[in-house]
N, C-alpha and C. Protein backbone atom coordinates (compact mmCIF):
# COMPACT_ATOMS: atom_id res chain seq x y z
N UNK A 1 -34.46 -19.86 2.55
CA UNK A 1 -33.34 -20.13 3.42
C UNK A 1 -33.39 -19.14 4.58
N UNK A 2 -32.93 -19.80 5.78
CA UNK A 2 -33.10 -18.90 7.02
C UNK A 2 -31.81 -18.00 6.92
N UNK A 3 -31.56 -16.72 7.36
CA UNK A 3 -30.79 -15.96 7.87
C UNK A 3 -30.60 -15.41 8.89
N UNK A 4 -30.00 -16.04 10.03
CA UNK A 4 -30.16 -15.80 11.58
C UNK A 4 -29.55 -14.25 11.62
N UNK A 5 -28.72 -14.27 10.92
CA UNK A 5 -28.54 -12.39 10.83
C UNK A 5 -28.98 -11.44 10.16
N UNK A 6 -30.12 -11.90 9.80
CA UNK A 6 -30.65 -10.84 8.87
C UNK A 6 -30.57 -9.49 9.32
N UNK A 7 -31.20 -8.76 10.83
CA UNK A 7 -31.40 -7.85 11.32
C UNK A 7 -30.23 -7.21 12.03
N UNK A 8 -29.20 -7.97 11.83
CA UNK A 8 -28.02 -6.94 12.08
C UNK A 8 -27.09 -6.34 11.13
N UNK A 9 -26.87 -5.26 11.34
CA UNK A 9 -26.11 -4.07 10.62
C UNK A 9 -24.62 -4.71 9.84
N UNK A 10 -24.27 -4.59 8.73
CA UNK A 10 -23.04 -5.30 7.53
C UNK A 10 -22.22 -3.95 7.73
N UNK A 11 -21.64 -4.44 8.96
CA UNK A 11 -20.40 -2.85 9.05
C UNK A 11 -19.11 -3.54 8.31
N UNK A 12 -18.31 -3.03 8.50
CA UNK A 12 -16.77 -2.99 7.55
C UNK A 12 -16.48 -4.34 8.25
N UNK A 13 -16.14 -4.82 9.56
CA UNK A 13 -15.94 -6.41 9.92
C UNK A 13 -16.70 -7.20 9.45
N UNK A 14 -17.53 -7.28 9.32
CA UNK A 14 -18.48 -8.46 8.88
C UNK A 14 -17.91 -8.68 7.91
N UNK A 15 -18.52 -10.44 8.21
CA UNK A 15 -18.26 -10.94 6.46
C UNK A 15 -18.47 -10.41 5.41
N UNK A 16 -18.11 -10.41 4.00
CA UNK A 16 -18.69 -10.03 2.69
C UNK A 16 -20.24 -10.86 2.49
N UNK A 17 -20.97 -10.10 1.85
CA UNK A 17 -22.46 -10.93 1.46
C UNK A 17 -22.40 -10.54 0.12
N UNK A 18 -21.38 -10.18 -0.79
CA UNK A 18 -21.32 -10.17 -2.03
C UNK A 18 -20.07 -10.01 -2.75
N UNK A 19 -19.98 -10.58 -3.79
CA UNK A 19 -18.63 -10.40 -4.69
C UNK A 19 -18.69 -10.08 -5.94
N UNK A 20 -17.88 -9.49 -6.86
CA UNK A 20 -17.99 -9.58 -8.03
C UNK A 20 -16.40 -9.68 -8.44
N UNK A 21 -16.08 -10.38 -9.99
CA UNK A 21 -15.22 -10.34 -10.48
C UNK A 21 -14.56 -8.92 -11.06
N UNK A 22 -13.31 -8.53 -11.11
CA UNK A 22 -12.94 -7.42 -11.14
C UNK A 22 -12.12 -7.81 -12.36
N UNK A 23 -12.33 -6.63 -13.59
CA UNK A 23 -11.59 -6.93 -14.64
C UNK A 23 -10.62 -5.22 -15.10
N UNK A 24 -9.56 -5.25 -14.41
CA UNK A 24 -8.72 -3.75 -14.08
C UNK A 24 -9.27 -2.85 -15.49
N UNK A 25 -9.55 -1.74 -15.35
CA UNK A 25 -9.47 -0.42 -16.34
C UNK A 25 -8.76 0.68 -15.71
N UNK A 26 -8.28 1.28 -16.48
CA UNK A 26 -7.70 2.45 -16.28
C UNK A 26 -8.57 3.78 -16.43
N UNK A 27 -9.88 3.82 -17.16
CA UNK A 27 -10.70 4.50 -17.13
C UNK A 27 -12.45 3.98 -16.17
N UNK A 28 -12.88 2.99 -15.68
CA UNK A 28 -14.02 2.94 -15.43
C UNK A 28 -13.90 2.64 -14.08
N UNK A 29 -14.83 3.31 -12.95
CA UNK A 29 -14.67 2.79 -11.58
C UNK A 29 -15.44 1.43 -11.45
N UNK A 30 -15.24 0.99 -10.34
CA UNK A 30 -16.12 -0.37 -10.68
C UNK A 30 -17.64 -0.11 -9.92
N UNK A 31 -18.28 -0.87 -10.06
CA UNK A 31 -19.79 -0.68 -10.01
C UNK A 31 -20.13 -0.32 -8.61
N UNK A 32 -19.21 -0.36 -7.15
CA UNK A 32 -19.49 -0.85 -6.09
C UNK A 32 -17.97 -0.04 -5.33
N UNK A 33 -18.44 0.23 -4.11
CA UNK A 33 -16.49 0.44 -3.68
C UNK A 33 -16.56 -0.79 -2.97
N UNK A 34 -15.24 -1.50 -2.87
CA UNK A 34 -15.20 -2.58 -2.22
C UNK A 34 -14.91 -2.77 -0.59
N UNK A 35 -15.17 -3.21 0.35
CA UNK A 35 -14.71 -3.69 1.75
C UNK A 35 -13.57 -4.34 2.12
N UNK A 36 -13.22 -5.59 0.41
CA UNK A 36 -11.93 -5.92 0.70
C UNK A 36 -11.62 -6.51 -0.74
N UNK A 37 -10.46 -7.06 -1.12
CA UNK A 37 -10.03 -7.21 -2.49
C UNK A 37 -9.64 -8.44 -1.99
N UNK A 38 -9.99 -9.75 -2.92
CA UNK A 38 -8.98 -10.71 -3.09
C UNK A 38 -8.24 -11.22 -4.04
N UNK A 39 -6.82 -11.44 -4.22
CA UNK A 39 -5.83 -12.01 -5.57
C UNK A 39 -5.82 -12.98 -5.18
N UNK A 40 -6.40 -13.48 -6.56
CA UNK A 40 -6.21 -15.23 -6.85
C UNK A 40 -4.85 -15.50 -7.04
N UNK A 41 -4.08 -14.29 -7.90
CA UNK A 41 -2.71 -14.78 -8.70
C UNK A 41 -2.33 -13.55 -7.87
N UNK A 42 -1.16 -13.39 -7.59
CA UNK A 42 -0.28 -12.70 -6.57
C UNK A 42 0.43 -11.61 -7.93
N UNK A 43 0.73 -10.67 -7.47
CA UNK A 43 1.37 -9.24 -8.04
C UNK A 43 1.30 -8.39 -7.81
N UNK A 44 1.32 -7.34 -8.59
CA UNK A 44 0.98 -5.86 -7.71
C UNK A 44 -0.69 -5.47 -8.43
N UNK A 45 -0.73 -4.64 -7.91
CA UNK A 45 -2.22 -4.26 -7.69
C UNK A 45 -2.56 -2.81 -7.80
N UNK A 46 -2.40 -1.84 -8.57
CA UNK A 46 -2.86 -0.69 -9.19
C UNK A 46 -4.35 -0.13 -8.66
N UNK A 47 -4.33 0.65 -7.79
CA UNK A 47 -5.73 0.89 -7.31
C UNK A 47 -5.94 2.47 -6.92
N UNK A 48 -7.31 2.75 -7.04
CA UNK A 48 -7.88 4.10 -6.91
C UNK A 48 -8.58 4.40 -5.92
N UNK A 49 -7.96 4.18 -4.46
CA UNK A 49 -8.96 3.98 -2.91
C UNK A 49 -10.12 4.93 -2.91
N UNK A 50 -11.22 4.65 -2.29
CA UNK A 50 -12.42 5.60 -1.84
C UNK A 50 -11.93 7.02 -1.69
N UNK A 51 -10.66 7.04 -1.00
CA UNK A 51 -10.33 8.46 -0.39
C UNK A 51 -9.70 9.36 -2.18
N UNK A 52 -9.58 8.87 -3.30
CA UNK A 52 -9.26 9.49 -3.93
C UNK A 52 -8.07 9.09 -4.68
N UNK A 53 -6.87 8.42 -3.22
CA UNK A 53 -6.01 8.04 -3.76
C UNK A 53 -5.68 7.05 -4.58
N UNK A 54 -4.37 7.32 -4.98
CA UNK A 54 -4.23 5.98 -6.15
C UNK A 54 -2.61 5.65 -5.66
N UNK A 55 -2.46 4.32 -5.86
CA UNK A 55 -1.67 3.73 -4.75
C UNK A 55 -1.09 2.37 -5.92
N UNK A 56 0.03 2.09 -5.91
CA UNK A 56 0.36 0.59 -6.43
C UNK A 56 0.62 -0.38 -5.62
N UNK A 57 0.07 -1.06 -4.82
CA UNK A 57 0.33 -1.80 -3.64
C UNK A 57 1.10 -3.63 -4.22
N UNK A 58 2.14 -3.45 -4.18
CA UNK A 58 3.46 -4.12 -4.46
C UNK A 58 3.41 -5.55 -3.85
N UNK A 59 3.57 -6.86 -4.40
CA UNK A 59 3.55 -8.02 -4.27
C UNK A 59 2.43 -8.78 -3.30
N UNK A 60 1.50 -8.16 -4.13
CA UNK A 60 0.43 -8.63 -3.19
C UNK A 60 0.04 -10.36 -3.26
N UNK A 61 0.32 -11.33 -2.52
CA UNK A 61 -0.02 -12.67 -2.25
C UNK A 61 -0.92 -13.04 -2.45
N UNK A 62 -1.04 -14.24 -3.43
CA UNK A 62 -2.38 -15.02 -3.95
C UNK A 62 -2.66 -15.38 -2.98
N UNK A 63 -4.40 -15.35 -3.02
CA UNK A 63 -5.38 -16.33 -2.16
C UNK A 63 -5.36 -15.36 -0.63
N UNK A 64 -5.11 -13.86 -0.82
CA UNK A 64 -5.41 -13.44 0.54
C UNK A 64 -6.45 -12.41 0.35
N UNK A 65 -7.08 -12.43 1.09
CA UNK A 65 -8.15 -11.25 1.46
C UNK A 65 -7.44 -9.56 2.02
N UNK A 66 -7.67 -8.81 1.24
CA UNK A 66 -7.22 -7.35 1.78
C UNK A 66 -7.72 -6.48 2.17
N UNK A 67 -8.38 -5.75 3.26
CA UNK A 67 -9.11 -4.97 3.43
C UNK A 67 -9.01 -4.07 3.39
N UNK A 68 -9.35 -3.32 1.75
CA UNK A 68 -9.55 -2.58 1.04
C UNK A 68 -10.75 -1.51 0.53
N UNK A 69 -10.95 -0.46 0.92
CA UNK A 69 -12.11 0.43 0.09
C UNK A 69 -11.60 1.01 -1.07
N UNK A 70 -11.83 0.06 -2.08
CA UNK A 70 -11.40 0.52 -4.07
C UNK A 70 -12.69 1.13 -4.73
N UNK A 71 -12.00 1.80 -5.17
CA UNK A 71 -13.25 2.54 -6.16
C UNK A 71 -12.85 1.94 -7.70
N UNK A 72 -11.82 2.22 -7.80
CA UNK A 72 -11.26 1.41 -9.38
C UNK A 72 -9.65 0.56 -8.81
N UNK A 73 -9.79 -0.22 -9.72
CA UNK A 73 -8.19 -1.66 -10.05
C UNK A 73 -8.11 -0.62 -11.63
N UNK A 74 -6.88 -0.38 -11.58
CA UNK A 74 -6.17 0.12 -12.77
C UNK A 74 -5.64 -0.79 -13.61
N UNK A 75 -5.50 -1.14 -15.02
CA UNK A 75 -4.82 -1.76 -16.03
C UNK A 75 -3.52 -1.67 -15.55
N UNK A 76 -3.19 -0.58 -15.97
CA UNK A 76 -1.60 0.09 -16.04
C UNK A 76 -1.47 -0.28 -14.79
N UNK A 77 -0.06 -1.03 -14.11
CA UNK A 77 0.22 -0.99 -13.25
C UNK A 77 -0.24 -2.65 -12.43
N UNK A 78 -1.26 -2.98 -12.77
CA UNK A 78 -1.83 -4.21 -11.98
C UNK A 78 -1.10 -5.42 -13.22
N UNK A 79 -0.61 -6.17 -12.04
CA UNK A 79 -0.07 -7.57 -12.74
C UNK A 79 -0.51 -9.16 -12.04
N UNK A 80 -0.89 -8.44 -10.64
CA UNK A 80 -1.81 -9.66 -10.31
C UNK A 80 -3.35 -9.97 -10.96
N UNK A 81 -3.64 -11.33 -10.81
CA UNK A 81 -5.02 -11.92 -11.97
C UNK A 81 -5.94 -12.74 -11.26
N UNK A 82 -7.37 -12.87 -11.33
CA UNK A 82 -8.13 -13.17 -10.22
C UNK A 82 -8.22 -12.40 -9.39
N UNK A 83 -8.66 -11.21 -9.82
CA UNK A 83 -9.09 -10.28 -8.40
C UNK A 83 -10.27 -9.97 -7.95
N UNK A 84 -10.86 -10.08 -6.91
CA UNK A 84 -12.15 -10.40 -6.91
C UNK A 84 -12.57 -8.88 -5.95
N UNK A 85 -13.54 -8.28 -5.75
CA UNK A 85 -14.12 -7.55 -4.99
C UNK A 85 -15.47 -8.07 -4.07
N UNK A 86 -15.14 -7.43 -2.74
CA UNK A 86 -16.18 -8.48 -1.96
C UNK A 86 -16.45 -6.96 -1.27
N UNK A 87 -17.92 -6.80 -1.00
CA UNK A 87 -18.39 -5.88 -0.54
C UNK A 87 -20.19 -6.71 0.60
């Protein structure tokens, strides 16, 4: 398959060229920091940002894209489901 963009640089705007399913722990970071988070199912969202912090970010809306750098989704605290990480 062709990729007319192959040779340009995947800065923080660009689209995602990868995702993985995110299943919250309270102990494990996830494999990847993410670029942006998406909730399938809307709630709050328990998270451990790149910078260190840890943050509960409150009624977050299904089906939106957030642009987010997560290092870990926390158990405790996360009640939204379908959360996906796109990096």
């Amino acid at each position: 398959m062709t990729d007319d963009f192959s040779t340009h640089s995947e800065t923080l705007t660009a689209p995602a060229a990868a995702a993985e399913t995110i299943t919250p722990s309270d102990t494990q970071d996830l494999a990847f920091v993410t670029r942006a988070l998406y909730v399938g199912q809307g709630g709050d969202v328990a998270v451990e940002l790149k910078s260190g912090d840890s943050v509960v970010l409150r009624n977050m809306q299904a089906s939106v894209i957030y642009p987010l750098r997560v290092m870990r989704v926390l158990a405790t605290g996360t009640t939204a489901a379908d959360i996906v990480g796109l990096r």
